[in-house]
PDB file of N, CA and C in Angstrom:
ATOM      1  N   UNK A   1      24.118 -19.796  93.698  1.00  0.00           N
ATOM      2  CA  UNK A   1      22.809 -20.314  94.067  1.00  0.00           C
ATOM      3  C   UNK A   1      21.887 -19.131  94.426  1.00  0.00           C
ATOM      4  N   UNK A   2      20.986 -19.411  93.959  1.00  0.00           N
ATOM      5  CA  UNK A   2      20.009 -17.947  94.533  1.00  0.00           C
ATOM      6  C   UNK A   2      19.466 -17.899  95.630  1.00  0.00           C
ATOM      7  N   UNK A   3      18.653 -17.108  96.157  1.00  0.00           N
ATOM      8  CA  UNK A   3      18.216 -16.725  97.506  1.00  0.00           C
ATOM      9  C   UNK A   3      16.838 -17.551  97.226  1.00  0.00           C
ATOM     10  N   UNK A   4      16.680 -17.824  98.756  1.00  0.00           N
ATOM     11  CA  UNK A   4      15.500 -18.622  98.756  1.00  0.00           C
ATOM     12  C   UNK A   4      14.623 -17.652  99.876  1.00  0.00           C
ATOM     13  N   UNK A   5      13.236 -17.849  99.249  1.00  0.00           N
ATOM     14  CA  UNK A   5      12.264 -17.135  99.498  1.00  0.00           C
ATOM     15  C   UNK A   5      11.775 -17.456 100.841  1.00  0.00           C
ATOM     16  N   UNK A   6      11.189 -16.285 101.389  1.00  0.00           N
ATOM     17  CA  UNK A   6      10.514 -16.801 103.094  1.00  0.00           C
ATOM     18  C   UNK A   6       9.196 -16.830 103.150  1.00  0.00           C
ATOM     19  N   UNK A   7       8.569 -18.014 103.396  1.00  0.00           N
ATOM     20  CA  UNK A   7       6.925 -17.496 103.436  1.00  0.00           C
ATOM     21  C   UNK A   7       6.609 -16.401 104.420  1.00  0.00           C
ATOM     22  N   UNK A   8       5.999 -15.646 104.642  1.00  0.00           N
ATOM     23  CA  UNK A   8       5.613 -14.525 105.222  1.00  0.00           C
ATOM     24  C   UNK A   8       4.877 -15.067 105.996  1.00  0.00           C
ATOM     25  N   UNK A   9       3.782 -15.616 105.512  1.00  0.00           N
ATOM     26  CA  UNK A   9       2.991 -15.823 106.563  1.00  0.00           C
ATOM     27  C   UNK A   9       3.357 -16.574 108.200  1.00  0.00           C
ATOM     28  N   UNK A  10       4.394 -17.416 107.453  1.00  0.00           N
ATOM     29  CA  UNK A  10       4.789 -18.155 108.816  1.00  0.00           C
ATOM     30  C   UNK A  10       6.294 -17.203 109.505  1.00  0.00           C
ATOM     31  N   UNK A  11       7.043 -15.989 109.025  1.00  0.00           N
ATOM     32  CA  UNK A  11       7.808 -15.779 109.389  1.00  0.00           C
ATOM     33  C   UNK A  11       7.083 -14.696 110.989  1.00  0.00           C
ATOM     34  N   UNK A  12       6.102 -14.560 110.193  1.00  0.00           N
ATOM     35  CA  UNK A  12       5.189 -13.511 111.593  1.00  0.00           C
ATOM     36  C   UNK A  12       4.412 -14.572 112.744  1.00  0.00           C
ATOM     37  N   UNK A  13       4.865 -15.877 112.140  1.00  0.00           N
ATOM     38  CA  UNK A  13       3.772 -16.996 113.400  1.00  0.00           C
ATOM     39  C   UNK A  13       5.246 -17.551 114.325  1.00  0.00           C
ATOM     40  N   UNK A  14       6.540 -17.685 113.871  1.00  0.00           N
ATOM     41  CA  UNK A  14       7.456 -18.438 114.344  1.00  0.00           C
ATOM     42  C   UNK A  14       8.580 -17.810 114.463  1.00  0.00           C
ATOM     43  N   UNK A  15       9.062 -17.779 115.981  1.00  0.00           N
ATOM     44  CA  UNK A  15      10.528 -17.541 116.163  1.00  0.00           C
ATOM     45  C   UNK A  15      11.348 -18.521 116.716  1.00  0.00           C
ATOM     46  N   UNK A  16      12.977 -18.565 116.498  1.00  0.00           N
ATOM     47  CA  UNK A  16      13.536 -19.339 117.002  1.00  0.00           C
ATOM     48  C   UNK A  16      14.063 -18.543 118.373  1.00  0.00           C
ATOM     49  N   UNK A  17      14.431 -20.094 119.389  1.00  0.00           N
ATOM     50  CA  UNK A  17      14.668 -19.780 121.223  1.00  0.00           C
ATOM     51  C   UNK A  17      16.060 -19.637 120.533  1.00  0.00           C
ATOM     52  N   UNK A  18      16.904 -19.359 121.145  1.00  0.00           N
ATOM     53  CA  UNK A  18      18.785 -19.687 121.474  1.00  0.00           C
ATOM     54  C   UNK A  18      19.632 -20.636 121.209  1.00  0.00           C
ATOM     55  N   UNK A  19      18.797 -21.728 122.063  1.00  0.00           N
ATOM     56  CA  UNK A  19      19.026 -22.828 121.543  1.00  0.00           C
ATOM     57  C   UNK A  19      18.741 -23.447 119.789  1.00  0.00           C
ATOM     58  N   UNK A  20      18.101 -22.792 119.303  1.00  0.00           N
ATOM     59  CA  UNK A  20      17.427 -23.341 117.283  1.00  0.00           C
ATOM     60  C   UNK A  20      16.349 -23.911 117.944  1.00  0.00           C
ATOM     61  N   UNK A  21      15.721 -23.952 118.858  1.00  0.00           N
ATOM     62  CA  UNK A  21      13.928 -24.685 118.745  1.00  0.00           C
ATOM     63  C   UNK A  21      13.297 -23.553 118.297  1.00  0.00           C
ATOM     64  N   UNK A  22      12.489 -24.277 117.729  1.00  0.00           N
ATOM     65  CA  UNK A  22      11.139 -23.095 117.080  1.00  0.00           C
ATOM     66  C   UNK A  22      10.029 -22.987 118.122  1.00  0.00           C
ATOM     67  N   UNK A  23       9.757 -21.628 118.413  1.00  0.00           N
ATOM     68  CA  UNK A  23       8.062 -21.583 119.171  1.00  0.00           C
ATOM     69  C   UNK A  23       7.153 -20.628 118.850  1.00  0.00           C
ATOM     70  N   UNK A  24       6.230 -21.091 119.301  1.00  0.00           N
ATOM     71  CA  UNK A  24       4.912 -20.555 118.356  1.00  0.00           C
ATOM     72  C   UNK A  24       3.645 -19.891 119.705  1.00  0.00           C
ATOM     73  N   UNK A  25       3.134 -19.207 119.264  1.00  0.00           N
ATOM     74  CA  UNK A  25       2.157 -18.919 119.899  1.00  0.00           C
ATOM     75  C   UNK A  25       0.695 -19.857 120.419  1.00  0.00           C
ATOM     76  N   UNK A  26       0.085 -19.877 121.775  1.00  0.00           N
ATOM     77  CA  UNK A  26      -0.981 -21.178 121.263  1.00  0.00           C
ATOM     78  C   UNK A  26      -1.766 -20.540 120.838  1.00  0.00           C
ATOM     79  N   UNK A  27      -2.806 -21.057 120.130  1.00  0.00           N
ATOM     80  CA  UNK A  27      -4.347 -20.877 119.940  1.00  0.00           C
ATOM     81  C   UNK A  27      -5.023 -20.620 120.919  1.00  0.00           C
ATOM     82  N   UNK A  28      -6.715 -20.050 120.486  1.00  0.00           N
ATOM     83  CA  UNK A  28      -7.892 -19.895 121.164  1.00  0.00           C
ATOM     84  C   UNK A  28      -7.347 -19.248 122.726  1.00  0.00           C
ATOM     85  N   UNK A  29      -6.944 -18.187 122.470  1.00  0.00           N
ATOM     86  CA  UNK A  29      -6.342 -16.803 123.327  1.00  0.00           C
ATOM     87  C   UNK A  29      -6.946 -15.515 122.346  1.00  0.00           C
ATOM     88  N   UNK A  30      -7.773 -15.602 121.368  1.00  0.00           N
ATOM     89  CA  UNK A  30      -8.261 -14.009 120.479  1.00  0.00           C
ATOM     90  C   UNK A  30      -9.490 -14.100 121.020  1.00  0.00           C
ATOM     91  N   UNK A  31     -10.149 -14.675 121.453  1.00  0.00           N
ATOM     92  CA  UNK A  31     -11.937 -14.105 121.604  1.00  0.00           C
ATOM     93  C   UNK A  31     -12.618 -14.997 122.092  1.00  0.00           C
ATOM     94  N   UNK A  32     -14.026 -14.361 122.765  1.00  0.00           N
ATOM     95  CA  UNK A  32     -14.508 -15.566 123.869  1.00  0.00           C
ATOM     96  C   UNK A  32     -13.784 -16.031 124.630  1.00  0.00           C
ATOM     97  N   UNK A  33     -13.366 -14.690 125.563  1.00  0.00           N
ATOM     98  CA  UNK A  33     -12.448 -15.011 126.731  1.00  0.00           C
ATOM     99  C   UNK A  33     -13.287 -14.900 128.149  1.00  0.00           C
ATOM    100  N   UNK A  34     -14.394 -14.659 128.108  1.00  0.00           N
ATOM    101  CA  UNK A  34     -15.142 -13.927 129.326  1.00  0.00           C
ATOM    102  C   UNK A  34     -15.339 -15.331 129.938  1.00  0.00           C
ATOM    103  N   UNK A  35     -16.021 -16.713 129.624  1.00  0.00           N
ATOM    104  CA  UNK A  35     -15.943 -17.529 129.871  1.00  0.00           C
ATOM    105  C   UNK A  35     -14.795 -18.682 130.184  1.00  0.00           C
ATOM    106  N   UNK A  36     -13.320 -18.416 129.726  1.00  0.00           N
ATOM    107  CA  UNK A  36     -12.363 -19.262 130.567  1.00  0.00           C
ATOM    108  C   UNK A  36     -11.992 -18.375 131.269  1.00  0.00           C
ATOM    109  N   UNK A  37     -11.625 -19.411 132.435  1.00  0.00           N
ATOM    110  CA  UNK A  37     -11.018 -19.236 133.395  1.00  0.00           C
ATOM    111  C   UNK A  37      -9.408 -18.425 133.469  1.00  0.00           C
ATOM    112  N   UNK A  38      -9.032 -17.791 134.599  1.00  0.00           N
ATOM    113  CA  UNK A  38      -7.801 -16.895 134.280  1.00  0.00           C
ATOM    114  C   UNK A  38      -6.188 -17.788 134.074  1.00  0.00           C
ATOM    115  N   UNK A  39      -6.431 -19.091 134.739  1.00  0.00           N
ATOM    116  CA  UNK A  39      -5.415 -19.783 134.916  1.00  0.00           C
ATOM    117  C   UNK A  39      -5.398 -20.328 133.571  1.00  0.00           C
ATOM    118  N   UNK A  40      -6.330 -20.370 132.820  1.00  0.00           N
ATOM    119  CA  UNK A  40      -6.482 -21.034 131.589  1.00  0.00           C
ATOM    120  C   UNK A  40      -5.496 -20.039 130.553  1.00  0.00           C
ATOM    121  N   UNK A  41      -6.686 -18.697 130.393  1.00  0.00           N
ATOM    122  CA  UNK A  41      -5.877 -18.054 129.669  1.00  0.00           C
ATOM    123  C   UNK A  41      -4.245 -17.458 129.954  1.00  0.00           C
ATOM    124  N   UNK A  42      -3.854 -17.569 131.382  1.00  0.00           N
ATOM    125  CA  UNK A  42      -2.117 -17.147 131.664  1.00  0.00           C
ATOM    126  C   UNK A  42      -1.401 -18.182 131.003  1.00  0.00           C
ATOM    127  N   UNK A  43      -1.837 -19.273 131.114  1.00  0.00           N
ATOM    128  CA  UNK A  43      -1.115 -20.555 130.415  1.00  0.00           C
ATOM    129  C   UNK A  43      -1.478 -20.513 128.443  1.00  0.00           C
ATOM    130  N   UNK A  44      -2.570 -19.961 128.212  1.00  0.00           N
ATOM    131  CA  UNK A  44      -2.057 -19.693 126.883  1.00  0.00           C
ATOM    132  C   UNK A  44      -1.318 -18.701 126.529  1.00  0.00           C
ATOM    133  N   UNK A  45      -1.151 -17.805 127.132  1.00  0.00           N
ATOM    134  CA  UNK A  45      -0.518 -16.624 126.931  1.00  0.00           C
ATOM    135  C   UNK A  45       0.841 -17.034 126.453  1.00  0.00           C
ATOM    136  N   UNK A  46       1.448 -18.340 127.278  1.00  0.00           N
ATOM    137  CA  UNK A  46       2.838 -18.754 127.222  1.00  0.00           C
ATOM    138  C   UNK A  46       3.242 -18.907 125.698  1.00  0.00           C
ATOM    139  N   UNK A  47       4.400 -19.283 125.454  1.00  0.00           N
ATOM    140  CA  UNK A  47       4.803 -19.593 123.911  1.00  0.00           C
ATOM    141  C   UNK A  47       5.056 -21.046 124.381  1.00  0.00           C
ATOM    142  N   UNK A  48       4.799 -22.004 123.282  1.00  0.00           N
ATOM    143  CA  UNK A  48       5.112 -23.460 123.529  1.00  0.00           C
ATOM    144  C   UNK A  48       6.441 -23.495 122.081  1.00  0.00           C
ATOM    145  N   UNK A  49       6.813 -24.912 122.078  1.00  0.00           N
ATOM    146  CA  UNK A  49       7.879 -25.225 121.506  1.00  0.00           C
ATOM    147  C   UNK A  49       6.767 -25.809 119.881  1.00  0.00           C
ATOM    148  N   UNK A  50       7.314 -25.746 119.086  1.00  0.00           N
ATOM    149  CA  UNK A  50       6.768 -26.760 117.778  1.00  0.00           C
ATOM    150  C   UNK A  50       7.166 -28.005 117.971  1.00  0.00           C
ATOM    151  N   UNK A  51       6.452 -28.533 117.532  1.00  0.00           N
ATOM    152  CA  UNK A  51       6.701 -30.233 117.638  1.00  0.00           C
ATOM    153  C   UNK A  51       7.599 -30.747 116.984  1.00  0.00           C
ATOM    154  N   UNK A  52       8.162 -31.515 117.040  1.00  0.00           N
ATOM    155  CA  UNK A  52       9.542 -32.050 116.417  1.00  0.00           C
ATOM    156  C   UNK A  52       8.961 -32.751 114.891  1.00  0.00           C
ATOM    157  N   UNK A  53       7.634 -33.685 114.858  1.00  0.00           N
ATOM    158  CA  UNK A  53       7.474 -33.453 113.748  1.00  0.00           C
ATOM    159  C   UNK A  53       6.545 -32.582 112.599  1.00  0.00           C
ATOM    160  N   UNK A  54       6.569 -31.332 113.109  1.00  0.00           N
ATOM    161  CA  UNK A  54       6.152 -29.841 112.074  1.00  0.00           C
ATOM    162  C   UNK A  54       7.200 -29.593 112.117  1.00  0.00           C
ATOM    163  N   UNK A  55       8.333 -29.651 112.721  1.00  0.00           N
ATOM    164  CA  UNK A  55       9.573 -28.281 112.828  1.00  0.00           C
ATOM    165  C   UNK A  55      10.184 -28.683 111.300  1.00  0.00           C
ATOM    166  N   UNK A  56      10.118 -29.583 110.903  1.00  0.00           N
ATOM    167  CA  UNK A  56      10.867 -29.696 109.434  1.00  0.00           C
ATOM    168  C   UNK A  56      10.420 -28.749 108.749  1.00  0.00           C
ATOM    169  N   UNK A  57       8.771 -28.938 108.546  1.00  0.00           N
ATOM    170  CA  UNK A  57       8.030 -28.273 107.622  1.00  0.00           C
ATOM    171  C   UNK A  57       8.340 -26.618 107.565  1.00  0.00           C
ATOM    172  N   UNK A  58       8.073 -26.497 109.075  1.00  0.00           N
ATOM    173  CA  UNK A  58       8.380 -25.269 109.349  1.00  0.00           C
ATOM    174  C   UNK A  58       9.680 -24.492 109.216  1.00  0.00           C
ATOM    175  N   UNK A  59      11.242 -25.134 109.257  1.00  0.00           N
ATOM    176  CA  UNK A  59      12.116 -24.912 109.131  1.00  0.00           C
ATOM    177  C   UNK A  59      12.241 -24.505 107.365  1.00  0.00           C
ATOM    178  N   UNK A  60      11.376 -25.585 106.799  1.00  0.00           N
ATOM    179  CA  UNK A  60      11.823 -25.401 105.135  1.00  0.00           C
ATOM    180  C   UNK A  60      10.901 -23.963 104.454  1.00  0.00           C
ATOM    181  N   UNK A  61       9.965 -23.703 105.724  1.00  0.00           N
ATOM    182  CA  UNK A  61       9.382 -22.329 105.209  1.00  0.00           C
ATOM    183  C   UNK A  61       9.906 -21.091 105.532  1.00  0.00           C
ATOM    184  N   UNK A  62      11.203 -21.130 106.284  1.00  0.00           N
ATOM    185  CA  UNK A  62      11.983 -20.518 106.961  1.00  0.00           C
ATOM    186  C   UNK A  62      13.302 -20.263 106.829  1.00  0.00           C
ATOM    187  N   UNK A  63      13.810 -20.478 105.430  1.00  0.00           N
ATOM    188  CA  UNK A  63      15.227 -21.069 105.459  1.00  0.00           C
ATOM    189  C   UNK A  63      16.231 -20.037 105.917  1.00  0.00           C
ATOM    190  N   UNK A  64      16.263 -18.916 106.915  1.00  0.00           N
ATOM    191  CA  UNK A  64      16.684 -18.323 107.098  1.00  0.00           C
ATOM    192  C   UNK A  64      16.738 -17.822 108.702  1.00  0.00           C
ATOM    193  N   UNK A  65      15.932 -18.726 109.218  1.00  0.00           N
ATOM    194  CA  UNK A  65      15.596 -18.787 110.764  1.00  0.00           C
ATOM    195  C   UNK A  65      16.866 -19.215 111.408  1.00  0.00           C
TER     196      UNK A  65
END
């Protein structure tokens, strides 16, 4: 069987935890930060989990995660 290809683009957006969950970085943390608040941006800073239903999608762009 041959090797299956990795999208790139998503291999630089998604890592897997220990457990096999996938997490992702949040959004709207790059610019036009002077106006939120600091508690706002520490909490985006965090990594959240992918949602259970993207993680398929995301898993099949990944087959090597």
């Amino acid at each position: 069987m041959p090797k299956l290809k990795t999208r790139k683009a998503a291999a630089k957006r998604f890592r897997a935890t220990g457990s096999g969950k996938i997490v992702r970085r949040k959004a709207f943390k790059n610019h036009l930060l002077q106006h939120k608040s600091s508690t706002r941006k520490r909490t985006l800073s965090q990594m959240a989990v992918v949602n259970e239903r993207d993680e398929e999608n995301v898993r099949l762009m990944l087959p090597y995660l």
